[in-house]
PDB file of N, CA and C in Angstrom:
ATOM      1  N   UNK A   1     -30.333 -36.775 -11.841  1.00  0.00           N
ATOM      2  CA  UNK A   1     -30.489 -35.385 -11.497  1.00  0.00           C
ATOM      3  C   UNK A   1     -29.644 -35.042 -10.262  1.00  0.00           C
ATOM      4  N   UNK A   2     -29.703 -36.214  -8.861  1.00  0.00           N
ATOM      5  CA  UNK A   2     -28.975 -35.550  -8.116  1.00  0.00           C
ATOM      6  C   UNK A   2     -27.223 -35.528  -8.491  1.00  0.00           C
ATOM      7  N   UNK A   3     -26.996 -36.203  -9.503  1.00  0.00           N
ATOM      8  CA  UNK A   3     -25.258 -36.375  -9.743  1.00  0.00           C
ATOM      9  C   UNK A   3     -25.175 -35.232  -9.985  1.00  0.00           C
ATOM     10  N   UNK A   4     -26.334 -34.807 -11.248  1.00  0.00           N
ATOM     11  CA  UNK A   4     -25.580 -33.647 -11.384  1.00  0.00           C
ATOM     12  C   UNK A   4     -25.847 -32.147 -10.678  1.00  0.00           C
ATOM     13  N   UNK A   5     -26.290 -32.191  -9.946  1.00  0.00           N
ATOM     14  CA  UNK A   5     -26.589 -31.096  -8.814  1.00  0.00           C
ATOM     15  C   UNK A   5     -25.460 -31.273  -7.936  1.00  0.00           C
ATOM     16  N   UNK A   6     -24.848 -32.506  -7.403  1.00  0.00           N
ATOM     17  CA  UNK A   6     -23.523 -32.693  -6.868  1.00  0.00           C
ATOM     18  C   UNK A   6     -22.347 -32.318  -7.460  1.00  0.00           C
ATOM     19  N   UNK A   7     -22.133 -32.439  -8.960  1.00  0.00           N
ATOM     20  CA  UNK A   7     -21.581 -32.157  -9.598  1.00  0.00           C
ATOM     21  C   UNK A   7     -21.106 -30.542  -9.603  1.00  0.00           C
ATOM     22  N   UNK A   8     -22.456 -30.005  -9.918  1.00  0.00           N
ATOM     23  CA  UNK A   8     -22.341 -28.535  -9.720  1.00  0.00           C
ATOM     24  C   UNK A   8     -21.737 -27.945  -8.229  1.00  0.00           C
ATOM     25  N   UNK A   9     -22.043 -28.498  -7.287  1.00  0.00           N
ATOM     26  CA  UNK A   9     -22.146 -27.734  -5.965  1.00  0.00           C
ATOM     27  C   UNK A   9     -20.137 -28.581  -6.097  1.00  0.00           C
ATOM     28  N   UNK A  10     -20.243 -29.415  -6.704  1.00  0.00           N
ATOM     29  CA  UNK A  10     -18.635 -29.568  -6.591  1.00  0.00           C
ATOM     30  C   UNK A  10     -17.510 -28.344  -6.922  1.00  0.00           C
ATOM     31  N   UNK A  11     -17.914 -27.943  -8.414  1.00  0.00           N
ATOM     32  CA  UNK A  11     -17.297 -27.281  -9.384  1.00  0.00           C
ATOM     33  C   UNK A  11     -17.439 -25.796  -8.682  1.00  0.00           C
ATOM     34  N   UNK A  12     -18.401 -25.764  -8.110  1.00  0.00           N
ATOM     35  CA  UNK A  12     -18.483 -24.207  -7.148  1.00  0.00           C
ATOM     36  C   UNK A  12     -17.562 -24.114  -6.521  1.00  0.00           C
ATOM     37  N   UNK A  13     -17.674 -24.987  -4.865  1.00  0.00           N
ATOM     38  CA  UNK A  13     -16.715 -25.294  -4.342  1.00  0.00           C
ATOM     39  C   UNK A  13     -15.206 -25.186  -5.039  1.00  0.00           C
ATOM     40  N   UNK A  14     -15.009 -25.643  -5.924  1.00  0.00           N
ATOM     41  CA  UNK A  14     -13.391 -25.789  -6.384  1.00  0.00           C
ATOM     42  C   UNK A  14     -13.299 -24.094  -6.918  1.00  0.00           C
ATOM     43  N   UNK A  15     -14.016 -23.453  -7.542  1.00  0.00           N
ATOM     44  CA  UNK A  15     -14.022 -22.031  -7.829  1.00  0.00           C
ATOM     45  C   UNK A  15     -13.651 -21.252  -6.776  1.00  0.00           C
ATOM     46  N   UNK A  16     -14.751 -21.619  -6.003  1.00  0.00           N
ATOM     47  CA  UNK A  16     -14.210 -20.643  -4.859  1.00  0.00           C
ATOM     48  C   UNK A  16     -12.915 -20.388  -4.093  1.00  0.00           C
ATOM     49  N   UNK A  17     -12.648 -21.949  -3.677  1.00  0.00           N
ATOM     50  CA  UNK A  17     -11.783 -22.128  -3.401  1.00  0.00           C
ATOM     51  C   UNK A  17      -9.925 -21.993  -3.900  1.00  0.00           C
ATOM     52  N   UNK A  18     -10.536 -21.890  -5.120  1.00  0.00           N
ATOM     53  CA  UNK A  18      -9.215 -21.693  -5.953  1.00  0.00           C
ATOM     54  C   UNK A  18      -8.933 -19.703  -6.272  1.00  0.00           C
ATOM     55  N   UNK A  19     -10.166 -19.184  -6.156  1.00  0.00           N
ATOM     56  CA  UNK A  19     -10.068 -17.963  -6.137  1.00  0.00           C
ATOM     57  C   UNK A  19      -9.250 -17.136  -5.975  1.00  0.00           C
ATOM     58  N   UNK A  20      -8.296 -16.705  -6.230  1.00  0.00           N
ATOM     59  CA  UNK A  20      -7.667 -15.495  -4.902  1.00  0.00           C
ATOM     60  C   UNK A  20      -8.675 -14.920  -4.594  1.00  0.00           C
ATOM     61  N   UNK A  21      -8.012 -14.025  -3.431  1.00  0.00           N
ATOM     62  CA  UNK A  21      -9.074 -13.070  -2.579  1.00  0.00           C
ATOM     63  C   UNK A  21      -8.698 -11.626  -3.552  1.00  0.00           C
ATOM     64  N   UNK A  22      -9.709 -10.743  -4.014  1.00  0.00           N
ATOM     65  CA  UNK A  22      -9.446  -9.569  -4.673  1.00  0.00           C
ATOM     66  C   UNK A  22      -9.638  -8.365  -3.527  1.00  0.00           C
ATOM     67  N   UNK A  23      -8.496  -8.558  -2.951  1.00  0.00           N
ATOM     68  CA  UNK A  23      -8.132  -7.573  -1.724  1.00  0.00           C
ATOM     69  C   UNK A  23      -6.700  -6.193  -2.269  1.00  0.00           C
ATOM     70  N   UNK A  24      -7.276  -5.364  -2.491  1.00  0.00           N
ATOM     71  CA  UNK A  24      -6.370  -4.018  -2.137  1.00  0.00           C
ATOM     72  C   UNK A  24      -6.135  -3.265  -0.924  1.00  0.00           C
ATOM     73  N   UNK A  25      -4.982  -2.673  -0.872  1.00  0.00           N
ATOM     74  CA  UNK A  25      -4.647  -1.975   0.391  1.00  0.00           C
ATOM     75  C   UNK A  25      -5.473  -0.647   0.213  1.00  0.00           C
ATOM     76  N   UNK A  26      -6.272  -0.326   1.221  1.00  0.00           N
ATOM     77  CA  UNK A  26      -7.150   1.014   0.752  1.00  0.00           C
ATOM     78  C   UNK A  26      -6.420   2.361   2.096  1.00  0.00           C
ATOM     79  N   UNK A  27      -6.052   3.082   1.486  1.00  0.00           N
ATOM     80  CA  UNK A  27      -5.615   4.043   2.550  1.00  0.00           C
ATOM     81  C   UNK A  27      -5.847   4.724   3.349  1.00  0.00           C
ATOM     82  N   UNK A  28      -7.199   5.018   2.878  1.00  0.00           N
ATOM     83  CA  UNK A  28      -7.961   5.241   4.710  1.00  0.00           C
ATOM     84  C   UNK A  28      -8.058   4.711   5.401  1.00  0.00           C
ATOM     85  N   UNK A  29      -7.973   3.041   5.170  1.00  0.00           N
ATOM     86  CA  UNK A  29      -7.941   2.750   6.959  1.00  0.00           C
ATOM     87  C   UNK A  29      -6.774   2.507   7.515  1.00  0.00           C
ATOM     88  N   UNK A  30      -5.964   3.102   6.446  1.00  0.00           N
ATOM     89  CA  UNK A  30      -3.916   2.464   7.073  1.00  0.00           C
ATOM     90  C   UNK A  30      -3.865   3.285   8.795  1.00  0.00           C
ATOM     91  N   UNK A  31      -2.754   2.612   9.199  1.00  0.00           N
ATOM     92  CA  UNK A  31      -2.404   3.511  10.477  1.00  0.00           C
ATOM     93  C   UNK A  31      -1.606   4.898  10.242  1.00  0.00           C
ATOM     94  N   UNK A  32      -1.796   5.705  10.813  1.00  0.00           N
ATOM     95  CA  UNK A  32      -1.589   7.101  10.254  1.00  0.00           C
ATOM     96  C   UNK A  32       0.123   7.175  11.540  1.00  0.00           C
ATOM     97  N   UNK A  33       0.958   8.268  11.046  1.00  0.00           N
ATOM     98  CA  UNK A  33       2.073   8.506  11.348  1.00  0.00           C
ATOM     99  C   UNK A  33       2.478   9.342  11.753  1.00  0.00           C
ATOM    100  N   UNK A  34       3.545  10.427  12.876  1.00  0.00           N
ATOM    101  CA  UNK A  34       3.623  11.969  12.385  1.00  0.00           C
ATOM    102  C   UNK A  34       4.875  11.900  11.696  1.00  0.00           C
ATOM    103  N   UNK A  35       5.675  10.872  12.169  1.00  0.00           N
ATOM    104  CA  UNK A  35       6.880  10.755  11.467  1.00  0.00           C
ATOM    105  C   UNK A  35       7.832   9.654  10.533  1.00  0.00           C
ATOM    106  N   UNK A  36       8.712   9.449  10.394  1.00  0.00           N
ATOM    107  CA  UNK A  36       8.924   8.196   9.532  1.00  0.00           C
ATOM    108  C   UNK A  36      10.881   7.871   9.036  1.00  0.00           C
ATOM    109  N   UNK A  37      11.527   7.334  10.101  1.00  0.00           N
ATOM    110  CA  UNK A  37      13.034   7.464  10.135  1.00  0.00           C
ATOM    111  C   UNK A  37      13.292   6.622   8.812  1.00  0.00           C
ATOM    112  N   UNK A  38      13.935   7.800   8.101  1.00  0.00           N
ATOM    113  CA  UNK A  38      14.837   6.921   7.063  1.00  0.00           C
ATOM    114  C   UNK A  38      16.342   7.522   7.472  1.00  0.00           C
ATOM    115  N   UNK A  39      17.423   6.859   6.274  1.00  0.00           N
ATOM    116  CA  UNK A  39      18.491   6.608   6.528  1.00  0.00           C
ATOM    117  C   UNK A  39      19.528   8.025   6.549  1.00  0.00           C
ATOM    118  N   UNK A  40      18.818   8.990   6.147  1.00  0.00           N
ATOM    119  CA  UNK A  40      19.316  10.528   5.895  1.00  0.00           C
ATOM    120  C   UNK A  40      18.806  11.301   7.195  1.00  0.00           C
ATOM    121  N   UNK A  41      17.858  10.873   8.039  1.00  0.00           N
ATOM    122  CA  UNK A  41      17.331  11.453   9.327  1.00  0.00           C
ATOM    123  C   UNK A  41      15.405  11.296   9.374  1.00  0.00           C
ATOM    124  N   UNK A  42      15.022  11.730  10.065  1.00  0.00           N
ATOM    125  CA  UNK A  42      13.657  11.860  10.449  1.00  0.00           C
ATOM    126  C   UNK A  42      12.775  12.341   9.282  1.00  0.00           C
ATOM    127  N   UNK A  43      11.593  12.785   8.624  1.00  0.00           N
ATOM    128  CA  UNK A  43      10.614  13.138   8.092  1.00  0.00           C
ATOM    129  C   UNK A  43       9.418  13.721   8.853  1.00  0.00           C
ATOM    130  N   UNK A  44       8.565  14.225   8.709  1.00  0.00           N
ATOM    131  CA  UNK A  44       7.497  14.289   9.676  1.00  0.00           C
ATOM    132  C   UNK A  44       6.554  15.495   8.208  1.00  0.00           C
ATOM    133  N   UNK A  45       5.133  15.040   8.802  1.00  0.00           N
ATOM    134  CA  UNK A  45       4.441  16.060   8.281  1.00  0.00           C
ATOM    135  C   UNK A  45       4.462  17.701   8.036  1.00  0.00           C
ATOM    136  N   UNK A  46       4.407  17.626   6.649  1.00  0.00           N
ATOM    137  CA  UNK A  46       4.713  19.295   6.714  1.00  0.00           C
ATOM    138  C   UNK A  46       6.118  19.581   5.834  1.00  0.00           C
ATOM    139  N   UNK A  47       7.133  18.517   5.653  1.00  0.00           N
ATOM    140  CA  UNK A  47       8.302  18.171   5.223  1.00  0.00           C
ATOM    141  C   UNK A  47       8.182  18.345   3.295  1.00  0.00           C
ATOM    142  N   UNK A  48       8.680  19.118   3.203  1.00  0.00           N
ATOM    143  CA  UNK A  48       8.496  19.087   1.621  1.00  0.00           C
ATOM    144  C   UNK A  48       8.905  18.081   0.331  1.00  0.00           C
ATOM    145  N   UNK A  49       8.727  17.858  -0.195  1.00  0.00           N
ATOM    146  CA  UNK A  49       8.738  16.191  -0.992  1.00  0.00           C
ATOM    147  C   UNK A  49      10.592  16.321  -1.511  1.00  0.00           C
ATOM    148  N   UNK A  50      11.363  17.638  -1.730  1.00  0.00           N
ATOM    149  CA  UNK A  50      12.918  17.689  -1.333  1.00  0.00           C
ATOM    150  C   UNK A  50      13.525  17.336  -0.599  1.00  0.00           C
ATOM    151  N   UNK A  51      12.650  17.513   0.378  1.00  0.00           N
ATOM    152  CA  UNK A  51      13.080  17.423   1.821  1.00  0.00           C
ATOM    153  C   UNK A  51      13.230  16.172   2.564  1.00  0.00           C
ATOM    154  N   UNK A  52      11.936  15.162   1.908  1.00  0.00           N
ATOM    155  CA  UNK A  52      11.398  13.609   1.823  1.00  0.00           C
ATOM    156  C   UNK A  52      12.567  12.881   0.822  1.00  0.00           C
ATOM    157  N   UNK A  53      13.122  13.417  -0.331  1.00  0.00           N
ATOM    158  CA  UNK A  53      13.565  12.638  -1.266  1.00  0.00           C
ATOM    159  C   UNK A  53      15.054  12.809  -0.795  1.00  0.00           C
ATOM    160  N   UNK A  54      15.661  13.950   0.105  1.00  0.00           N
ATOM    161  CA  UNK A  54      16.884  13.994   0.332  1.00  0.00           C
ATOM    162  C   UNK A  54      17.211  12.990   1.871  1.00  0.00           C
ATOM    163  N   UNK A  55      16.144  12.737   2.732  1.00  0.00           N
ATOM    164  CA  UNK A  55      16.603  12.229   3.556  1.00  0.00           C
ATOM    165  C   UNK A  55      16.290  10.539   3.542  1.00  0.00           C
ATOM    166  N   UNK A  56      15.302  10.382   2.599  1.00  0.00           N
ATOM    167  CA  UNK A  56      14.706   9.139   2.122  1.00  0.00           C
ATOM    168  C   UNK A  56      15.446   8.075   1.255  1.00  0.00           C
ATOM    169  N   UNK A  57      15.837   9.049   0.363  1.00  0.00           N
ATOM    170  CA  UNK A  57      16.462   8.444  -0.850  1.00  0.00           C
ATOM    171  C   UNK A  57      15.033   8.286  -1.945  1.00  0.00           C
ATOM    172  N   UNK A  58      15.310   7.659  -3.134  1.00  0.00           N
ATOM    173  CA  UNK A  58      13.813   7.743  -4.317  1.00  0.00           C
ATOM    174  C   UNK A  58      13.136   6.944  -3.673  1.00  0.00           C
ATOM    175  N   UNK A  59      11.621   7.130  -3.852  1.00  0.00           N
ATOM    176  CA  UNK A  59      10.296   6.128  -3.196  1.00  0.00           C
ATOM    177  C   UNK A  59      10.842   4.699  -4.003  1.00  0.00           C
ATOM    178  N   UNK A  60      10.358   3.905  -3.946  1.00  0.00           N
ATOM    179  CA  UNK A  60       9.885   2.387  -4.677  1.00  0.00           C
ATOM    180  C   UNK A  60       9.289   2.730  -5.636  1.00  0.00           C
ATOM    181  N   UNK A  61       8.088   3.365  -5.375  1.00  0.00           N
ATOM    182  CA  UNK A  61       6.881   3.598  -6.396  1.00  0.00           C
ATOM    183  C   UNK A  61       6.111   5.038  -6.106  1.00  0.00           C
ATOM    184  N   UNK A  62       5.891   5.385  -7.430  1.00  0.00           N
ATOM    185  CA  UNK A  62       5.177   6.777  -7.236  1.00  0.00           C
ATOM    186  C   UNK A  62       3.586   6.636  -7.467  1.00  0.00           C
ATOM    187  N   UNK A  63       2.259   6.552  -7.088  1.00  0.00           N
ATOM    188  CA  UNK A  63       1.333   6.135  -7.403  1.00  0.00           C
ATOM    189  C   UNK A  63       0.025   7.540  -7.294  1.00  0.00           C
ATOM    190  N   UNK A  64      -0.814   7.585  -8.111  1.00  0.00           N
ATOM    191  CA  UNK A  64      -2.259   8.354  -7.306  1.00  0.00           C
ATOM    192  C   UNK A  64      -3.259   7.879  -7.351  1.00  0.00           C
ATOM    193  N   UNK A  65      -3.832   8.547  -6.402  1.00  0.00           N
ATOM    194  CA  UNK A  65      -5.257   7.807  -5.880  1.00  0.00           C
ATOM    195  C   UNK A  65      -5.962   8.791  -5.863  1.00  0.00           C
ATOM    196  N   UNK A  66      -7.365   8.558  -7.014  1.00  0.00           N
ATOM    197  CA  UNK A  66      -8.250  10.155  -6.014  1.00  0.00           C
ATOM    198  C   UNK A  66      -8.348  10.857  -4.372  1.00  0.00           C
ATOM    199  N   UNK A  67      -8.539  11.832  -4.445  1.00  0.00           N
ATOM    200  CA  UNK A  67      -8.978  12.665  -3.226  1.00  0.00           C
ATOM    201  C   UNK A  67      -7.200  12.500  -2.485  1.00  0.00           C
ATOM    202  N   UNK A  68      -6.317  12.107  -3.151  1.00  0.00           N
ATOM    203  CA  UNK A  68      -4.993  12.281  -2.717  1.00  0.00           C
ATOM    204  C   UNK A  68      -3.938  12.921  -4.191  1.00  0.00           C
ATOM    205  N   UNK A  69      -3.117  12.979  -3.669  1.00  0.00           N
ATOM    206  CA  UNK A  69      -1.638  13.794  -4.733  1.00  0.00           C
ATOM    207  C   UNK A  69      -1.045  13.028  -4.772  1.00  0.00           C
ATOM    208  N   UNK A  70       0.523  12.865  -5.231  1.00  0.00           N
ATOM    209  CA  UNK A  70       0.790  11.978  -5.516  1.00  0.00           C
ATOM    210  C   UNK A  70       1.645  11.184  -4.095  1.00  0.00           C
ATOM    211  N   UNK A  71       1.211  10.054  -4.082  1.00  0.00           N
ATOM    212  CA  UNK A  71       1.329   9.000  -2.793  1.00  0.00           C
ATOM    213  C   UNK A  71       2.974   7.742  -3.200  1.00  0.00           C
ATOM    214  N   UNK A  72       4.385   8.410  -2.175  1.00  0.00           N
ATOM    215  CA  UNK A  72       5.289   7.846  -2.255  1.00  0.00           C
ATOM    216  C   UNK A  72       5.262   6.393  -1.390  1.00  0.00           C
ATOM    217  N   UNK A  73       5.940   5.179  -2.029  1.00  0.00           N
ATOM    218  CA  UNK A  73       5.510   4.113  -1.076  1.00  0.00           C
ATOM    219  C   UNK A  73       7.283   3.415  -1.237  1.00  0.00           C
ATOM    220  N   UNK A  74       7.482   3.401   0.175  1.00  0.00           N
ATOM    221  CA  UNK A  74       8.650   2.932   0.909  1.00  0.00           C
ATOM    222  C   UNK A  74       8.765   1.680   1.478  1.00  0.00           C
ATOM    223  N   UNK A  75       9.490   0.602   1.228  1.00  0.00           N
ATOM    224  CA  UNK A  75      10.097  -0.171   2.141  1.00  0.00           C
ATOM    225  C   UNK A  75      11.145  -0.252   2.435  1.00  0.00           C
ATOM    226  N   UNK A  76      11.473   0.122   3.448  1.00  0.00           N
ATOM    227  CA  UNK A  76      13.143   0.725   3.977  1.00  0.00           C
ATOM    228  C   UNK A  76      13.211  -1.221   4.676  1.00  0.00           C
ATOM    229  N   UNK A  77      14.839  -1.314   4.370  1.00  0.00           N
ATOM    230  CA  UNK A  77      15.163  -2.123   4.436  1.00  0.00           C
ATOM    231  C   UNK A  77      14.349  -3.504   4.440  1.00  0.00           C
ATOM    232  N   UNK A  78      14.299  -4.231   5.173  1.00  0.00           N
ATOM    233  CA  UNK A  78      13.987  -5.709   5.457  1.00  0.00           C
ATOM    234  C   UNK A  78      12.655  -5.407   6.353  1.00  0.00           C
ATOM    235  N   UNK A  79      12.098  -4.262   6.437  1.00  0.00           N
ATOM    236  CA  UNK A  79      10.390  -4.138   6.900  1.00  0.00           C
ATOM    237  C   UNK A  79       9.651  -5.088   6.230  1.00  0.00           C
ATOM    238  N   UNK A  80       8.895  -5.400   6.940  1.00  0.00           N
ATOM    239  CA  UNK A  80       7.619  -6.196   6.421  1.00  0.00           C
ATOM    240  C   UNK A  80       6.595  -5.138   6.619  1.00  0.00           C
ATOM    241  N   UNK A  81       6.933  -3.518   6.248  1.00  0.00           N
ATOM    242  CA  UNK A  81       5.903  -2.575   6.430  1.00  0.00           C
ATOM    243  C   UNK A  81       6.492  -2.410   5.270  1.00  0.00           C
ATOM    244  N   UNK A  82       4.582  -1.538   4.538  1.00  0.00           N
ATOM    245  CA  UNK A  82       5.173  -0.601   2.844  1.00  0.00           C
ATOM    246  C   UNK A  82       4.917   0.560   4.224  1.00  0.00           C
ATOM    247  N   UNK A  83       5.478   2.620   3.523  1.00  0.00           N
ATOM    248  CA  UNK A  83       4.919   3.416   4.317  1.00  0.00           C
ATOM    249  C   UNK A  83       4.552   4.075   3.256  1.00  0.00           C
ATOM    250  N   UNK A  84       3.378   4.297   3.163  1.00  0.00           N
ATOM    251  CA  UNK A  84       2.758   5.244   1.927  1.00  0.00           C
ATOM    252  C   UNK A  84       2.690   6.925   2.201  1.00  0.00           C
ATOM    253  N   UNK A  85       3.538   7.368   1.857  1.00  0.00           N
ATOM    254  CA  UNK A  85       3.573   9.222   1.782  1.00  0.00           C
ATOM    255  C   UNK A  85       2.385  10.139   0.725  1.00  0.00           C
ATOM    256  N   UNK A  86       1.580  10.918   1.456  1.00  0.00           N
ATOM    257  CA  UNK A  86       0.968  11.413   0.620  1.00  0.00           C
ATOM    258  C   UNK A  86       1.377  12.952   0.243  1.00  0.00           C
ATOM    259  N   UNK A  87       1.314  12.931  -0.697  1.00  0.00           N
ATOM    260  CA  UNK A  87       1.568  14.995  -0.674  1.00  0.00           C
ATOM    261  C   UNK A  87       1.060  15.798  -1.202  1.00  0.00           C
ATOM    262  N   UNK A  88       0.682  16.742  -1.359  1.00  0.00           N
ATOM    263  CA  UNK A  88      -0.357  17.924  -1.463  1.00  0.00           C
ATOM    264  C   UNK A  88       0.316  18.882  -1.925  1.00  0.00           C
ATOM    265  N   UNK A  89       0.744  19.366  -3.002  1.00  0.00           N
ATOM    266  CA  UNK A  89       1.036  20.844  -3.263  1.00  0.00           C
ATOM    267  C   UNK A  89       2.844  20.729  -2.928  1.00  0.00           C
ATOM    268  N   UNK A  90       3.531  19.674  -2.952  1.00  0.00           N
ATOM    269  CA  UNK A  90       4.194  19.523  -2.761  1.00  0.00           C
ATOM    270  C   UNK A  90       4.871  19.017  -1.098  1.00  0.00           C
ATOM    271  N   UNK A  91       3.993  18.956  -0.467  1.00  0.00           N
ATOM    272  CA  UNK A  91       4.279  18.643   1.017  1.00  0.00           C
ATOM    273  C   UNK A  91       3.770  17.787   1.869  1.00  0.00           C
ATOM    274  N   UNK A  92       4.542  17.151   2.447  1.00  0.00           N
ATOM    275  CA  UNK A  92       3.748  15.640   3.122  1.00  0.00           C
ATOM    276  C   UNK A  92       2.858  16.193   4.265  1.00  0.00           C
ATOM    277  N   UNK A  93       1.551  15.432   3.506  1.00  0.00           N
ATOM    278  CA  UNK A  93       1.144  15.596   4.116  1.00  0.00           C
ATOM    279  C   UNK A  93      -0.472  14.619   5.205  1.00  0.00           C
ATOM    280  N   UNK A  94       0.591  12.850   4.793  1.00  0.00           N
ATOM    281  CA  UNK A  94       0.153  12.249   5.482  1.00  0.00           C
ATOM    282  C   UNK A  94       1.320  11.106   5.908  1.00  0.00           C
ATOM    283  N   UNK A  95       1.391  10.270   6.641  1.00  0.00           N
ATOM    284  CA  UNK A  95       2.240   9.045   6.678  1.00  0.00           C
ATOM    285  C   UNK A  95       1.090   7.956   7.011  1.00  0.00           C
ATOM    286  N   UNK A  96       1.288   6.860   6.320  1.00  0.00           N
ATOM    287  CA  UNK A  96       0.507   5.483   6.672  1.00  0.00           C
ATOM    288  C   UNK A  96       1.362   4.370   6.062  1.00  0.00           C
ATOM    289  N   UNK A  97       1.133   3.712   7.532  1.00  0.00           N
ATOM    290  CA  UNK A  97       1.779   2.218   6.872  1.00  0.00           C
ATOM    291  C   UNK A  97       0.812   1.426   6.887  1.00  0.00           C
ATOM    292  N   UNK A  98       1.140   0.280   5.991  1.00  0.00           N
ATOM    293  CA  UNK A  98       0.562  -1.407   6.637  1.00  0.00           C
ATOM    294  C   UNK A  98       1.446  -2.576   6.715  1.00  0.00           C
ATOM    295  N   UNK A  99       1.238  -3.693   6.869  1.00  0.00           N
ATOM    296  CA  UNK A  99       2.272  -4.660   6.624  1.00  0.00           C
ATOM    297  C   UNK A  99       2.314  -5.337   5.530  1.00  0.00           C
ATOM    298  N   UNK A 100       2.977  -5.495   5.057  1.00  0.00           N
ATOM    299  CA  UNK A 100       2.764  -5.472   3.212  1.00  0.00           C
ATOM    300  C   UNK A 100       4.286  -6.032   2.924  1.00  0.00           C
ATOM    301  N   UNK A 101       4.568  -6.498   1.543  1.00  0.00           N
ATOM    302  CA  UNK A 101       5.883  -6.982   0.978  1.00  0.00           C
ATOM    303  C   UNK A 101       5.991  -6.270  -0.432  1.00  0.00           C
ATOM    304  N   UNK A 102       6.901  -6.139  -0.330  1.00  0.00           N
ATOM    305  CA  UNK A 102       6.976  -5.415  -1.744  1.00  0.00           C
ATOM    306  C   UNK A 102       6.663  -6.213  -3.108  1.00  0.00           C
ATOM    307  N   UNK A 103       7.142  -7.818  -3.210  1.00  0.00           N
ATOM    308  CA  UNK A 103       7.061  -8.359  -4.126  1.00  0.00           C
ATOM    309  C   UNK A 103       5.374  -8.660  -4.844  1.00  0.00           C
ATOM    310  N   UNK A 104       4.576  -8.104  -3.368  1.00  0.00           N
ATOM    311  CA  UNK A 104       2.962  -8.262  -3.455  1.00  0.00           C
ATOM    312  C   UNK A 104       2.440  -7.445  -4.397  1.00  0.00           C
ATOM    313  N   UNK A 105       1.975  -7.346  -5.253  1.00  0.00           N
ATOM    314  CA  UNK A 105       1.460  -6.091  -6.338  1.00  0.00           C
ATOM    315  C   UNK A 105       0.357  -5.619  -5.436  1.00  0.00           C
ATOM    316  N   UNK A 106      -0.915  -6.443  -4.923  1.00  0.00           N
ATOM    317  CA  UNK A 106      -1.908  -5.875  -3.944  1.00  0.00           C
ATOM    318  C   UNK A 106      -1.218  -4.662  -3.464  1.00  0.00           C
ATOM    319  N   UNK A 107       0.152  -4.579  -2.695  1.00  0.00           N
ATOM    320  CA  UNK A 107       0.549  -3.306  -1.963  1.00  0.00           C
ATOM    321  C   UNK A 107       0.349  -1.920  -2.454  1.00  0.00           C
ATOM    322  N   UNK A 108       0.386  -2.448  -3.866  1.00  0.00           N
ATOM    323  CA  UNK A 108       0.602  -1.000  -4.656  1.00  0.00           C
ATOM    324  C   UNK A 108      -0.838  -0.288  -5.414  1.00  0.00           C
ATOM    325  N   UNK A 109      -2.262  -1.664  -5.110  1.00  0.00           N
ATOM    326  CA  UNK A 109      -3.058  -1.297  -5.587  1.00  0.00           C
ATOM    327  C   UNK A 109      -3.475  -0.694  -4.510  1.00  0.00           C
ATOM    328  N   UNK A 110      -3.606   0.981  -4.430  1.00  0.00           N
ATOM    329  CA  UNK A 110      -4.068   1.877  -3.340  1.00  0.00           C
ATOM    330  C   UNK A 110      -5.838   2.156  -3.852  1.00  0.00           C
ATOM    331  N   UNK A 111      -6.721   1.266  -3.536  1.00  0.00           N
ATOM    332  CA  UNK A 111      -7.985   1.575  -3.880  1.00  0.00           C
ATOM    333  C   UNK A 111      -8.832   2.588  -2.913  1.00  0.00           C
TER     334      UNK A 111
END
């Protein structure tokens, strides 16, 4: 009886341990922004998503998340930051980053 009670508390252990962690980037608690330099000039809240795409160049990824519109996510050059753009009616109208890699899919799950 105790083998196999050892047994078990083994096979747990290795579960757990082998787990990934089921971690998403959630966007309310990102750090918030007023502005955000890309390679065409500055951005800042209030900036219309023309206005974002002409000085930005195209997002990475276009994504939505309830209680948001649709949320542009940037990694300008060799950052080890994503910057997630939110917009409303056509106009930015949040900036948040985290430190994130692009090749990470987690980055893009905005829960």
């Amino acid at each position: 009886m105790f083998r196999t009670f050892r047994y078990s508390i083994g096979i747990a252990v290795l579960l757990i341990s082998f787990a990934g962690p089921a971690v998403s980037v959630d966007i309310n608690t990102m750090a918030d922004q007023s502005t955000m330099r890309c390679p065409g000039g500055v951005v800042g809240i209030g900036d219309s998503d023309r206005v974002v795409e002409e000085m930005c160049g195209s997002p990475d990824d276009v994504v939505r998340v309830q209680d948001y519109g649709p949320i542009w996510i940037y990694q300008p050059g060799q950052s080890r930051f994503m910057y997630y753009l939110a917009f409303q009616h056509g106009n930015l109208q949040r900036i948040a980053t985290a430190p994130c890699s692009n090749n990470d899919p987690e980055c893009y799950d905005l829960r």
